[in-house]
PDB file of N, CA and C in Angstrom:
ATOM      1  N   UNK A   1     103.790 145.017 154.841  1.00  0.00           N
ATOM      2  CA  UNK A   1     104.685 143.905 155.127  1.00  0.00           C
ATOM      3  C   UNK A   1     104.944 143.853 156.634  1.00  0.00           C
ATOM      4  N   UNK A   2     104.792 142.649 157.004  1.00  0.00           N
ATOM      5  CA  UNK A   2     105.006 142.453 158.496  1.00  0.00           C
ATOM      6  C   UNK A   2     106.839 142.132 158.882  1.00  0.00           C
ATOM      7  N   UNK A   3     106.890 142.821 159.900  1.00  0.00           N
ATOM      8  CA  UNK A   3     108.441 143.282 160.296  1.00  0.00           C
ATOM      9  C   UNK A   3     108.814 141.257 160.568  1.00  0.00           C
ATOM     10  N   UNK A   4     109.856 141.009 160.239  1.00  0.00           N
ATOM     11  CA  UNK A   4     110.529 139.347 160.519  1.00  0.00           C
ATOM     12  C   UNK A   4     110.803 139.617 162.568  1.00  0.00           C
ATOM     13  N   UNK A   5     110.763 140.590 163.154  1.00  0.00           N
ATOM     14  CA  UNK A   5     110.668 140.277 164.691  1.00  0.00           C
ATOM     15  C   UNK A   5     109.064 140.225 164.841  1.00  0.00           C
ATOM     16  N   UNK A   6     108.015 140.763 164.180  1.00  0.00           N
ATOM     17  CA  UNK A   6     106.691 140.913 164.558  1.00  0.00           C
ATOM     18  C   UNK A   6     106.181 139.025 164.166  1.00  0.00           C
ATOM     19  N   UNK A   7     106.503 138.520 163.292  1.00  0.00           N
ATOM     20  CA  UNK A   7     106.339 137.346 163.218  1.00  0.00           C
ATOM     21  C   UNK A   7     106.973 136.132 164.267  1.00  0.00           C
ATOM     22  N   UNK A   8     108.535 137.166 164.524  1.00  0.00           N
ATOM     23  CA  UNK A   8     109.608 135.915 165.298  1.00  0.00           C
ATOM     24  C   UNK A   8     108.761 135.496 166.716  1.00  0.00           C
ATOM     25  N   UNK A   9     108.096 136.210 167.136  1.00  0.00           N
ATOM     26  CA  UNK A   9     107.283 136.560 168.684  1.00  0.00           C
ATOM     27  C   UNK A   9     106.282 135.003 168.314  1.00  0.00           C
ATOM     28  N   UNK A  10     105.925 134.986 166.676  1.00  0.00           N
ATOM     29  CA  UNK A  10     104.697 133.662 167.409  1.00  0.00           C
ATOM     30  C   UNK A  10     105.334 132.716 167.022  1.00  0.00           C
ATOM     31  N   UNK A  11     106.786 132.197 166.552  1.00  0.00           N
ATOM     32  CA  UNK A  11     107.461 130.889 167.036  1.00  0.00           C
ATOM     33  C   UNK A  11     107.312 130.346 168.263  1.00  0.00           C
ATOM     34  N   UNK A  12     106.858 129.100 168.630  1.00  0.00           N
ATOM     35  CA  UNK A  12     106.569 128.454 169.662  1.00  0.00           C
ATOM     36  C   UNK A  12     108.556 128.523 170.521  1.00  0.00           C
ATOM     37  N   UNK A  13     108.127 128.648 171.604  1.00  0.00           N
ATOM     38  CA  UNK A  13     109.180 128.468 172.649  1.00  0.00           C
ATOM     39  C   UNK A  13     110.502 127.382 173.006  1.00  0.00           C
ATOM     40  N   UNK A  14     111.605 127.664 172.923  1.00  0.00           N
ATOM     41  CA  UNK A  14     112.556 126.767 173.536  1.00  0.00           C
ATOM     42  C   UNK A  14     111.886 125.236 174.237  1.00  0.00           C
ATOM     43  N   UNK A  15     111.274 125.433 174.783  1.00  0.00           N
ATOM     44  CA  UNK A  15     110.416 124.634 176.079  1.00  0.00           C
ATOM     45  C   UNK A  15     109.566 123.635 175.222  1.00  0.00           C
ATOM     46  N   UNK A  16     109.321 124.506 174.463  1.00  0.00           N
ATOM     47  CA  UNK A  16     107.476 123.838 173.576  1.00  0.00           C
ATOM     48  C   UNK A  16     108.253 123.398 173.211  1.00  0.00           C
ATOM     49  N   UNK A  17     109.470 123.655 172.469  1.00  0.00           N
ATOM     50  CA  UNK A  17     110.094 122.631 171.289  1.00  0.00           C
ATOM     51  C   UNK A  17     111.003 121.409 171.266  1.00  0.00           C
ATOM     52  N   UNK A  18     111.633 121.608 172.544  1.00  0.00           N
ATOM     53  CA  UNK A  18     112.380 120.233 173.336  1.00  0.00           C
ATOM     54  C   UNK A  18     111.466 119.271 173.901  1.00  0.00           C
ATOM     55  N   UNK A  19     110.416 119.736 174.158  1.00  0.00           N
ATOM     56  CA  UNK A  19     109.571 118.910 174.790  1.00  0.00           C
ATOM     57  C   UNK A  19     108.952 118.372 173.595  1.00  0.00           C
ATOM     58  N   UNK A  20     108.239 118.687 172.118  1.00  0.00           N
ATOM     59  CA  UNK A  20     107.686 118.067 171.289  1.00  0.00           C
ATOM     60  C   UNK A  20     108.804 116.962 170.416  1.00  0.00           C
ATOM     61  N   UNK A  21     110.207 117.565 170.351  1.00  0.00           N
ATOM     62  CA  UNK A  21     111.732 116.695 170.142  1.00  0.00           C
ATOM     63  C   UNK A  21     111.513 115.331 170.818  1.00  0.00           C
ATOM     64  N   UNK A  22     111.433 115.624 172.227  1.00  0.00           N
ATOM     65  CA  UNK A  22     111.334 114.420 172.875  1.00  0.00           C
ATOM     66  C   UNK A  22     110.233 113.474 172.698  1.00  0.00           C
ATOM     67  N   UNK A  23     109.126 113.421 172.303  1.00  0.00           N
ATOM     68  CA  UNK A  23     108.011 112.672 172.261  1.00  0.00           C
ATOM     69  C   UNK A  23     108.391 112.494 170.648  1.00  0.00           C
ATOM     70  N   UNK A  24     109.217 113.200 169.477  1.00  0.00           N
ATOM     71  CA  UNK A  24     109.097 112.689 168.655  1.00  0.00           C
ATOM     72  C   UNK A  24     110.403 111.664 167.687  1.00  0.00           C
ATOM     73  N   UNK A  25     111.518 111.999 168.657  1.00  0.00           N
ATOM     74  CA  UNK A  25     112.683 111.435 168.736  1.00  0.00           C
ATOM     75  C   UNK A  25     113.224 110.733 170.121  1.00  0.00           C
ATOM     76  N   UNK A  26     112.279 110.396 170.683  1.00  0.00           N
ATOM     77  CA  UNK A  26     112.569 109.761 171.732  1.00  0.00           C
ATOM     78  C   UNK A  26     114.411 109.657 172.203  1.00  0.00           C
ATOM     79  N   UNK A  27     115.304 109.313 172.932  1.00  0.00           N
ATOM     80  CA  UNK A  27     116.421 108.968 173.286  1.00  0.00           C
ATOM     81  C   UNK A  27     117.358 109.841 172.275  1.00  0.00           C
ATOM     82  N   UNK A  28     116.912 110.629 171.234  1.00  0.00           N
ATOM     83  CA  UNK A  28     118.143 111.165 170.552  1.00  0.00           C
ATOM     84  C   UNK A  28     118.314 112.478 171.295  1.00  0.00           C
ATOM     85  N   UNK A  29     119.748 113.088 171.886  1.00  0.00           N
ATOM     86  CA  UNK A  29     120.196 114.232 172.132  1.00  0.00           C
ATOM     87  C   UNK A  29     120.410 115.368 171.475  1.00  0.00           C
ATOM     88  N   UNK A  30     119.465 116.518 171.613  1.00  0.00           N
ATOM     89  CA  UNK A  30     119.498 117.322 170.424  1.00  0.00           C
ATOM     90  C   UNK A  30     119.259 118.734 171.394  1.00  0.00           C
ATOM     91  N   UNK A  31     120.119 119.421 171.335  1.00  0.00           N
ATOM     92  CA  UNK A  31     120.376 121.347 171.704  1.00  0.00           C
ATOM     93  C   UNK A  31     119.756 121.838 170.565  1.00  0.00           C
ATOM     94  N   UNK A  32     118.928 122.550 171.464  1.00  0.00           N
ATOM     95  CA  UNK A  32     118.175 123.843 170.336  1.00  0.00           C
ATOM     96  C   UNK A  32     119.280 124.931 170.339  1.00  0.00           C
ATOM     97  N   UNK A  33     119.178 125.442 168.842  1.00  0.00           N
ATOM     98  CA  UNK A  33     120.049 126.533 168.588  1.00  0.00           C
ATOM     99  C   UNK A  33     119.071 127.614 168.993  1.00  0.00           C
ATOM    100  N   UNK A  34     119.073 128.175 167.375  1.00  0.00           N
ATOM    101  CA  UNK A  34     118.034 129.545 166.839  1.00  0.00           C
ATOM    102  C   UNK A  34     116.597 129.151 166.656  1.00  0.00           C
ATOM    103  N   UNK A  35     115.445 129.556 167.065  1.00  0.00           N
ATOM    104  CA  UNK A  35     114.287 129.315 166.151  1.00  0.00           C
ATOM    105  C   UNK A  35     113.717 130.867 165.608  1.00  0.00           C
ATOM    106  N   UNK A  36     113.782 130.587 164.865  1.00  0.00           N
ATOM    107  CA  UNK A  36     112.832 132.007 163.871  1.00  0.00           C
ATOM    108  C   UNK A  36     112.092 131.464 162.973  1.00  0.00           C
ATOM    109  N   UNK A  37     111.580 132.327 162.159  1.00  0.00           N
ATOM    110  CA  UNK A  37     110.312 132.320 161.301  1.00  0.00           C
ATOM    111  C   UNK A  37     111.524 131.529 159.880  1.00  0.00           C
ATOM    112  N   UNK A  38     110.639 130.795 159.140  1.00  0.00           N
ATOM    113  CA  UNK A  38     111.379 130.249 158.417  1.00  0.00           C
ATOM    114  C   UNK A  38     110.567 131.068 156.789  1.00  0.00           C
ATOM    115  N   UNK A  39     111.057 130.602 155.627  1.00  0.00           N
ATOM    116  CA  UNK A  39     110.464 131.388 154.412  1.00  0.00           C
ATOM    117  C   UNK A  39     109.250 131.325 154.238  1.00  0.00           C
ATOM    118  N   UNK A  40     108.989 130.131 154.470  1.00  0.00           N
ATOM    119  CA  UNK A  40     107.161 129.959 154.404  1.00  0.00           C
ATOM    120  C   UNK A  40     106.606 130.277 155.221  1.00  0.00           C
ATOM    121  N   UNK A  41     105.398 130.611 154.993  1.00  0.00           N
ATOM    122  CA  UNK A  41     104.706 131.541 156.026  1.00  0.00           C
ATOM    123  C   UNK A  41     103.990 130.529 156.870  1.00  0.00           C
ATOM    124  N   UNK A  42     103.956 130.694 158.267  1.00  0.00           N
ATOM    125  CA  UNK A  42     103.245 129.625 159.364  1.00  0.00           C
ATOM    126  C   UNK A  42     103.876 128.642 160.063  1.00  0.00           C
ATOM    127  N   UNK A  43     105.671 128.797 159.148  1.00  0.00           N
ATOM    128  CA  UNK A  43     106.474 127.713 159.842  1.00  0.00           C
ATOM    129  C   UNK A  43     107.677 128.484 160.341  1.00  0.00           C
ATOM    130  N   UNK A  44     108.482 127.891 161.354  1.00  0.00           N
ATOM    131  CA  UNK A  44     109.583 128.499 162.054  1.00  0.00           C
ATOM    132  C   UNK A  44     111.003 127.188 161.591  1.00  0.00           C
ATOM    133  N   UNK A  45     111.727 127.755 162.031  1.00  0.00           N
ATOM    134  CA  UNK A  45     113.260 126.925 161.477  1.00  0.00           C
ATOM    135  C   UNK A  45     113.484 126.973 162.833  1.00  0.00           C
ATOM    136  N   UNK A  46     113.913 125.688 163.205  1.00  0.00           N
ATOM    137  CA  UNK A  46     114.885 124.693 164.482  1.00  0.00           C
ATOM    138  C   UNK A  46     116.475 124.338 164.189  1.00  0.00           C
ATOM    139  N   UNK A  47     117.373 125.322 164.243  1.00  0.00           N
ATOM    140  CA  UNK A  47     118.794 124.933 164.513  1.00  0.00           C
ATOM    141  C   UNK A  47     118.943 123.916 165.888  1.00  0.00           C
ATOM    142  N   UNK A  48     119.031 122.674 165.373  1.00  0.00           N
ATOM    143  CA  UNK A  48     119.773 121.844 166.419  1.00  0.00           C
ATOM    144  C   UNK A  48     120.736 121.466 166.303  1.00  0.00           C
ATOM    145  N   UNK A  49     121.258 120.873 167.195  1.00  0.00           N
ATOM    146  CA  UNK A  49     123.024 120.373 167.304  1.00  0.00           C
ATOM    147  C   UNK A  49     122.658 119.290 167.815  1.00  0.00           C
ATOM    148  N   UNK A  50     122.841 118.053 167.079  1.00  0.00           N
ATOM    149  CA  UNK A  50     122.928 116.422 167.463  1.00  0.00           C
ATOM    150  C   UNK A  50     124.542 115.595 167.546  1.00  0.00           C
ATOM    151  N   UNK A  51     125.159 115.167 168.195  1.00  0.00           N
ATOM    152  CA  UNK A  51     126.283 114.577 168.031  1.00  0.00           C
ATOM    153  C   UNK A  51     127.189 115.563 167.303  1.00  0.00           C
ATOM    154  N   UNK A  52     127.953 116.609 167.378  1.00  0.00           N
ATOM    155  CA  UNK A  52     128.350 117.568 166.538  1.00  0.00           C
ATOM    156  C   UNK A  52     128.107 117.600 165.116  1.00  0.00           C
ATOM    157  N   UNK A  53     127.131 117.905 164.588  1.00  0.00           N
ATOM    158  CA  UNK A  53     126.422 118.243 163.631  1.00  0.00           C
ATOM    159  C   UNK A  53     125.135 118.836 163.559  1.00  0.00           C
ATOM    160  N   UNK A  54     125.140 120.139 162.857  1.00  0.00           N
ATOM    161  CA  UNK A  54     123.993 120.516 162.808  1.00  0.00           C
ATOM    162  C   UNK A  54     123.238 120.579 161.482  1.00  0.00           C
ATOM    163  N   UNK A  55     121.764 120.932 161.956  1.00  0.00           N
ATOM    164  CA  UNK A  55     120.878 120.787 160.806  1.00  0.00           C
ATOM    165  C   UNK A  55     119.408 121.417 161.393  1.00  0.00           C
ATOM    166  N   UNK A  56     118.705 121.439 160.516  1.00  0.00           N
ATOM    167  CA  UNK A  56     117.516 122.276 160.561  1.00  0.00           C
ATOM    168  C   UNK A  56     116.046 121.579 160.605  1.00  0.00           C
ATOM    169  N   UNK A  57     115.017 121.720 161.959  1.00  0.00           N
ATOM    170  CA  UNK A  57     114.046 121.128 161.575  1.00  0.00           C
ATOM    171  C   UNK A  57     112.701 122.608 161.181  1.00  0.00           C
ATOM    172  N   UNK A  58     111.922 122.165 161.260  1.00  0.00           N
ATOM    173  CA  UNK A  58     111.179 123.003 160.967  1.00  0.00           C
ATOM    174  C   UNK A  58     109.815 122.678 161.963  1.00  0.00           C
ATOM    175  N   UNK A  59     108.688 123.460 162.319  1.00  0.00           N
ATOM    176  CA  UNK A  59     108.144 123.385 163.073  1.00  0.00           C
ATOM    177  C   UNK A  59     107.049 124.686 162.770  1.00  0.00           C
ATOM    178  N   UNK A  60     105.331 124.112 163.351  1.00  0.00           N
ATOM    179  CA  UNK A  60     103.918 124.951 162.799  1.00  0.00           C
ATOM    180  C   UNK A  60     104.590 125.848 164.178  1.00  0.00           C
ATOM    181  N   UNK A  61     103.604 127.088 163.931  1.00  0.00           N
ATOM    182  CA  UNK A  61     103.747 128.571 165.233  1.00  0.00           C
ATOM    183  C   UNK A  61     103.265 127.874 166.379  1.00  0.00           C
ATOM    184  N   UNK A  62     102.777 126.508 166.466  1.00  0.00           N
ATOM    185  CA  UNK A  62     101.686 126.100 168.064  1.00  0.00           C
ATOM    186  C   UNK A  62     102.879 124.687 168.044  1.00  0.00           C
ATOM    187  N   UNK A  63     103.797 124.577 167.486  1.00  0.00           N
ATOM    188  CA  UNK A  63     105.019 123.325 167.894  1.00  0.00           C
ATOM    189  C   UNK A  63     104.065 122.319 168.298  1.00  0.00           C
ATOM    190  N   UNK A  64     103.006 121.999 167.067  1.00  0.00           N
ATOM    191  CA  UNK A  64     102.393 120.818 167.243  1.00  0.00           C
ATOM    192  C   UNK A  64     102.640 119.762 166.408  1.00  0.00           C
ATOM    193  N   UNK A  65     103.646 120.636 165.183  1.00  0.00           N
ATOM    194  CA  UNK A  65     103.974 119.534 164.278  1.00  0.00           C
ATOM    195  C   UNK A  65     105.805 119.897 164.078  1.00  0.00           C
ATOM    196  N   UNK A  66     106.581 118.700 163.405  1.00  0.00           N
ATOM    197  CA  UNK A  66     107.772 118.856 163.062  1.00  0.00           C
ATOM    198  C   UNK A  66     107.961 118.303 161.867  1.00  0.00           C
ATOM    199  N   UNK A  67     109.111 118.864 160.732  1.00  0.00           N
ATOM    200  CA  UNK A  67     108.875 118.436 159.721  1.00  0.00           C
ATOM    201  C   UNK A  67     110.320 118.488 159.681  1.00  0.00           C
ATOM    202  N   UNK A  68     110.671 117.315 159.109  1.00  0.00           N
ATOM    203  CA  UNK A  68     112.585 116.818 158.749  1.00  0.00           C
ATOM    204  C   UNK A  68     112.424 116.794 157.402  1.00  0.00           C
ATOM    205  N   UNK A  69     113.589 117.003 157.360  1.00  0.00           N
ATOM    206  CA  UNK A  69     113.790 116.630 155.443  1.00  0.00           C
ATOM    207  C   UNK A  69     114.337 118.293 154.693  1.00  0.00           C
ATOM    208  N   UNK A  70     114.615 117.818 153.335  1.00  0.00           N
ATOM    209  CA  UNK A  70     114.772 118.801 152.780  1.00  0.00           C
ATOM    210  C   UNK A  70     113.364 119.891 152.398  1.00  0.00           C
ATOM    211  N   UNK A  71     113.454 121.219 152.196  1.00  0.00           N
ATOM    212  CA  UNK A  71     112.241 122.174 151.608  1.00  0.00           C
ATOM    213  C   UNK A  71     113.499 122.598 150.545  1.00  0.00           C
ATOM    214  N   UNK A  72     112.448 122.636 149.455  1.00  0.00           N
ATOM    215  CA  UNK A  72     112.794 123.364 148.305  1.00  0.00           C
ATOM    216  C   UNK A  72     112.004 124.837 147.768  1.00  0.00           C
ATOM    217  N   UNK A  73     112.581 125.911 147.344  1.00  0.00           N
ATOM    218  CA  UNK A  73     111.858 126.443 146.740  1.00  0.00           C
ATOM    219  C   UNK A  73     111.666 126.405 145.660  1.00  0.00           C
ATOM    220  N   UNK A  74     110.927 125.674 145.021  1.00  0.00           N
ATOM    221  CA  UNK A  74     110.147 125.714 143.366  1.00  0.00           C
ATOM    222  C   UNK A  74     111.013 127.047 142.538  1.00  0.00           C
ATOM    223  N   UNK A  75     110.390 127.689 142.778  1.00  0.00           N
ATOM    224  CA  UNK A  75     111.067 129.010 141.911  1.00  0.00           C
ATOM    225  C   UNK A  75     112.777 129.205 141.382  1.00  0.00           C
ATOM    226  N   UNK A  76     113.451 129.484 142.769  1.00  0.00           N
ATOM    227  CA  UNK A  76     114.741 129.257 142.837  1.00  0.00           C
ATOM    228  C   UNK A  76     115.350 128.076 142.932  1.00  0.00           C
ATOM    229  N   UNK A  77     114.822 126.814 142.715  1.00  0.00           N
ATOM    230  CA  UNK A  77     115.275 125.461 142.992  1.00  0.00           C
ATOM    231  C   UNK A  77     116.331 125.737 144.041  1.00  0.00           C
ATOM    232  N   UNK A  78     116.087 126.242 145.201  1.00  0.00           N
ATOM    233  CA  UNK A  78     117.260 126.354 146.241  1.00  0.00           C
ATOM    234  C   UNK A  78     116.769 125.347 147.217  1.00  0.00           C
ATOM    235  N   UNK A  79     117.442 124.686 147.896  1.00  0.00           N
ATOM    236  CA  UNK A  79     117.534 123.637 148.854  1.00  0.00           C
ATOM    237  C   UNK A  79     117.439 125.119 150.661  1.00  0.00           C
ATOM    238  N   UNK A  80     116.567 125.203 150.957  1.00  0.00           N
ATOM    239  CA  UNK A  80     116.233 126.134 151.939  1.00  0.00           C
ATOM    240  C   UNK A  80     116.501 125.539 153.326  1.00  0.00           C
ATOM    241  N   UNK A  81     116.793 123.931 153.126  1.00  0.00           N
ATOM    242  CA  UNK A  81     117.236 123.606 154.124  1.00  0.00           C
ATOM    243  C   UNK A  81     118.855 123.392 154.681  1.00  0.00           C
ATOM    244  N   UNK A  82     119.664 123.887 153.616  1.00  0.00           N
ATOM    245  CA  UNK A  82     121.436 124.109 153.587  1.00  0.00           C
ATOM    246  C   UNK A  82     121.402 125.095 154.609  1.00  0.00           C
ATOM    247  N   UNK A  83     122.422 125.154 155.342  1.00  0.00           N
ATOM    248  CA  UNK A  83     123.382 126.204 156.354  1.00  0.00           C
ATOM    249  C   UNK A  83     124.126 127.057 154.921  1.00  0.00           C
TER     250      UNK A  83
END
């Protein structure tokens, strides 16, 4: 089993990820929180803060893609995208 810091290292960067925000939300204001490795394997979790509210995007290890919305896990029917 691979250690959750040995994975956290290939989340794409603060930098990579405001900058892909911007080309994909153009004009909306959004602070990166936390990014770490998220449950599924290959994707990382984006804590942002928009207008005081936060919420979670998700994002591939090369922050070439972003994905909004809810993730579910099948198994546990848990909503993985709740705080």
């Amino acid at each position: 089993m691979v250690h959750p810091s040995a994975i956290e290292a290939n989340c794409p960067t603060t930098v990579t990820v405001k900058h892909v925000l911007k080309k994909v939300f153009p004009g909306e204001r959004m602070e990166i929180g936390k990014i770490e490795p998220a449950e599924i394997p290959g994707i990382c979790k984006v804590q942002i803060k928009e207008e005081n509210r936060y919420r979670l995007l998700y994002t591939d290890l090369k922050g070439e893609f972003i994905l909004a919305g809810n993730i579910f896990e099948a198994k546990s029917k848990k909503n993985l995208t709740k705080f």
